[in-house]
C-alpha atoms as a PDB file:
ATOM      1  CA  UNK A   1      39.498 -44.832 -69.317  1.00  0.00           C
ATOM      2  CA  UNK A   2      37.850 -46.515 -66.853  1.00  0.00           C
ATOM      3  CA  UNK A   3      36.408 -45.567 -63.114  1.00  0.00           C
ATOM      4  CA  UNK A   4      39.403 -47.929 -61.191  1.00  0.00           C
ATOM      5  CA  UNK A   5      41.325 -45.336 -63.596  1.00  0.00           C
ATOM      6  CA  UNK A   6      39.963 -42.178 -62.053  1.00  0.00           C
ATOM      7  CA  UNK A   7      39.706 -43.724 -58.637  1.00  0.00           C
ATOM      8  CA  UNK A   8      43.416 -44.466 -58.791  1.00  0.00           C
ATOM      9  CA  UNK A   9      44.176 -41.290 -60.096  1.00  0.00           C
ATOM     10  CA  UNK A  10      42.374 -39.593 -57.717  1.00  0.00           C
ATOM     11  CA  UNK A  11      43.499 -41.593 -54.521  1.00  0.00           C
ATOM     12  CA  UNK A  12      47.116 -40.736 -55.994  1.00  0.00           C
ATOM     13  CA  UNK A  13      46.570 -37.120 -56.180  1.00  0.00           C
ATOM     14  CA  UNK A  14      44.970 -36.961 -52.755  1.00  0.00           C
ATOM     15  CA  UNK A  15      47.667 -39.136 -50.838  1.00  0.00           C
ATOM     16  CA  UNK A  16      50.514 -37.528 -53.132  1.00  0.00           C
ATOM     17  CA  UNK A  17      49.071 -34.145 -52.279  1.00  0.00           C
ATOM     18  CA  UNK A  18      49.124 -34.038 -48.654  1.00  0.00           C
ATOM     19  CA  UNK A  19      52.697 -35.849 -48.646  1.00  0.00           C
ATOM     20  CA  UNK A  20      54.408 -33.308 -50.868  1.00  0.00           C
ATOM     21  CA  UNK A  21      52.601 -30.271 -49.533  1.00  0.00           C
ATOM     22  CA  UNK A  22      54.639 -29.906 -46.848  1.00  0.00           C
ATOM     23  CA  UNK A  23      58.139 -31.107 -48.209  1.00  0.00           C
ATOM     24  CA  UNK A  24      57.596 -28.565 -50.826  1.00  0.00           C
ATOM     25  CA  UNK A  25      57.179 -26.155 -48.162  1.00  0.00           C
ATOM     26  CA  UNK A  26      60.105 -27.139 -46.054  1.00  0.00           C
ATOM     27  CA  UNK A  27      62.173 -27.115 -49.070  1.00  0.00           C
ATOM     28  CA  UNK A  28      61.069 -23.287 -50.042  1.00  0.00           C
ATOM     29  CA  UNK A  29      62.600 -22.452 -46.632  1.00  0.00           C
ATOM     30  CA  UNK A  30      59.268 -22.325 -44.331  1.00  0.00           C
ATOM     31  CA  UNK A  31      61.057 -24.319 -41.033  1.00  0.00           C
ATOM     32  CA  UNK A  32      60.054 -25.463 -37.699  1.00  0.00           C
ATOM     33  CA  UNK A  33      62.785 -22.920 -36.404  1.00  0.00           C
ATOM     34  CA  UNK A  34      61.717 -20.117 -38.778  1.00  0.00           C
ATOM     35  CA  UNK A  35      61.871 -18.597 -41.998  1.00  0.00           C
ATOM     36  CA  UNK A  36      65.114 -19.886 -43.569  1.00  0.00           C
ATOM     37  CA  UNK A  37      67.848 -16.962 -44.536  1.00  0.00           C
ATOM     38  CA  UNK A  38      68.362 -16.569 -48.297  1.00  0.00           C
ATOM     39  CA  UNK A  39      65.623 -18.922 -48.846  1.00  0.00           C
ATOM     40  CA  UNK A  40      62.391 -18.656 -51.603  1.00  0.00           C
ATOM     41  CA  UNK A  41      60.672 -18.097 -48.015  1.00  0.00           C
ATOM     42  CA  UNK A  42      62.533 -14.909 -46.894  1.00  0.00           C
ATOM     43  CA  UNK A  43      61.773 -13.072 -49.917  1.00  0.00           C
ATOM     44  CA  UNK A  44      57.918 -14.179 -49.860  1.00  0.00           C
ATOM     45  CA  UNK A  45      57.909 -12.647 -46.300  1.00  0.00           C
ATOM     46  CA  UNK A  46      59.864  -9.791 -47.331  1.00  0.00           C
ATOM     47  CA  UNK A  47      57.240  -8.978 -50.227  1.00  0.00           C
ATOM     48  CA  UNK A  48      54.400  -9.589 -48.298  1.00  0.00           C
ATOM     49  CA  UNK A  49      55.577  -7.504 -45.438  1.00  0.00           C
ATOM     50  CA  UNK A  50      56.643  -4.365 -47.515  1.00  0.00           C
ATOM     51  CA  UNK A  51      53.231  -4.729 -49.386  1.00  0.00           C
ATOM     52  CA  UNK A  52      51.210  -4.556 -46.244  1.00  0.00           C
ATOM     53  CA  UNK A  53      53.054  -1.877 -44.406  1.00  0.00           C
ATOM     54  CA  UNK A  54      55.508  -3.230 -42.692  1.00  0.00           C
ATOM     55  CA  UNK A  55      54.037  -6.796 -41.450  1.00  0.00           C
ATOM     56  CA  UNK A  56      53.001 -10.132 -41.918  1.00  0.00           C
ATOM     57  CA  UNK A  57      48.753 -10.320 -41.664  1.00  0.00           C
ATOM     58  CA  UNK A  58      47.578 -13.616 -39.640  1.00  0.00           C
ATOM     59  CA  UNK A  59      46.099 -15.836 -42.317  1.00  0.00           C
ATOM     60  CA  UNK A  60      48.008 -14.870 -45.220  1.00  0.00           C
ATOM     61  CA  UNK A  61      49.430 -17.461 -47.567  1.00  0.00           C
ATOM     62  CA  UNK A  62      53.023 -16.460 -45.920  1.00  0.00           C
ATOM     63  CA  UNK A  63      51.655 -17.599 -42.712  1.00  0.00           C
ATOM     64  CA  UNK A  64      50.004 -20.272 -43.373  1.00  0.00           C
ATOM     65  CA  UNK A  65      52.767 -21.524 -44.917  1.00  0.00           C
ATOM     66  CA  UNK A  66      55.161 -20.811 -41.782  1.00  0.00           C
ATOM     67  CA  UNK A  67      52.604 -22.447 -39.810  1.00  0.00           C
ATOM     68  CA  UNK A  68      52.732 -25.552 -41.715  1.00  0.00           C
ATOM     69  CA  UNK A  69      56.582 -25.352 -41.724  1.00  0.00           C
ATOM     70  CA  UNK A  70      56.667 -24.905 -37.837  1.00  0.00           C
ATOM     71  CA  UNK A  71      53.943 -27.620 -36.718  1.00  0.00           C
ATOM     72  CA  UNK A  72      52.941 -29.314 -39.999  1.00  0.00           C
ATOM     73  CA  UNK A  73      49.278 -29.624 -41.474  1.00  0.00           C
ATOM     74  CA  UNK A  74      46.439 -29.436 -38.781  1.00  0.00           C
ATOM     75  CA  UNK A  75      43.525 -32.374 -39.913  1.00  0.00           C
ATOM     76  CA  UNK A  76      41.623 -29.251 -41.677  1.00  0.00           C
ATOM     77  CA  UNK A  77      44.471 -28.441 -44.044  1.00  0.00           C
ATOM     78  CA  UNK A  78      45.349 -31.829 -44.542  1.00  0.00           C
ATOM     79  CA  UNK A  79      41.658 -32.185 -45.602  1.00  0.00           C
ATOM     80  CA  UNK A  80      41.357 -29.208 -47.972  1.00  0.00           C
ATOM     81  CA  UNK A  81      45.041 -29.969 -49.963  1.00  0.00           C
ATOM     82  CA  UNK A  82      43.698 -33.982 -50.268  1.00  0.00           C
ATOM     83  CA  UNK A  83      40.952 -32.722 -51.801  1.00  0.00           C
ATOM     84  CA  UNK A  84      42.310 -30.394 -53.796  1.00  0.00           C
ATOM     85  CA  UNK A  85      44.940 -33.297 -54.817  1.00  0.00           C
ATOM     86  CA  UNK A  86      42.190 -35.845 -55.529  1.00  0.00           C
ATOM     87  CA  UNK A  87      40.428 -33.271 -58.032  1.00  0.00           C
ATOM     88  CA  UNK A  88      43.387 -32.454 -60.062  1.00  0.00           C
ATOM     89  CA  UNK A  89      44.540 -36.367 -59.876  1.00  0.00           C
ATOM     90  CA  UNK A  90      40.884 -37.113 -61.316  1.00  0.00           C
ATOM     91  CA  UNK A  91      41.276 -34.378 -63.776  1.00  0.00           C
ATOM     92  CA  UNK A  92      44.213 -35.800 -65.239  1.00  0.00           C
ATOM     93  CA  UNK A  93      42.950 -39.196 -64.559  1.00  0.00           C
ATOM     94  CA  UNK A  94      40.129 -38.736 -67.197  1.00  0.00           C
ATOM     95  CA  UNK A  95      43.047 -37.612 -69.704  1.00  0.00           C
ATOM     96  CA  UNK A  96      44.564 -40.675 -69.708  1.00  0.00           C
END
């Protein structure tokens, strides 16, 4: 394995990161008009709201996720999951 290796790897896993983030999150039922009926979404929000009492806490993973859904990654997000995506796509890189 070589460093063009890991850099591609890594590149891949950033740029593949912060371009399936939010599909995957769209697709789980987080929309820009809401919380999708019947969706992977609804019963996240369910759980999260009968664990906490009866509501959804600002800055949970539930709303982040909505957020995300409803206006897309903000340049910090997008920042944090590219990194996260380069790490892991270096991490496998040096497997190969």
């Amino acid at each position: 394995m070589g460093l063009l290796t890991l850099m591609v790897a890594a590149g891949a896993g950033a740029a593949g990161s912060v371009v399936a983030v939010p599909a995957l999150i769209a697709a789980a039922g987080f929309t820009a008009t809401g919380i999708a009926a019947g969706s992977l979404a609804a019963s996240a929000m369910s759980a999260t709201a009968v664990a906490s009492g009866g509501g959804v806490a600002a800055g949970s993973a539930v709303a982040l996720a909505q957020s995300i859904g409803a206006v897309g990654m903000s340049g910090t997000v997008a920042s944090a999951v590219g990194s996260a995506g380069a790490a892991i796509g270096g991490a496998i890189g040096l497997l190969v």
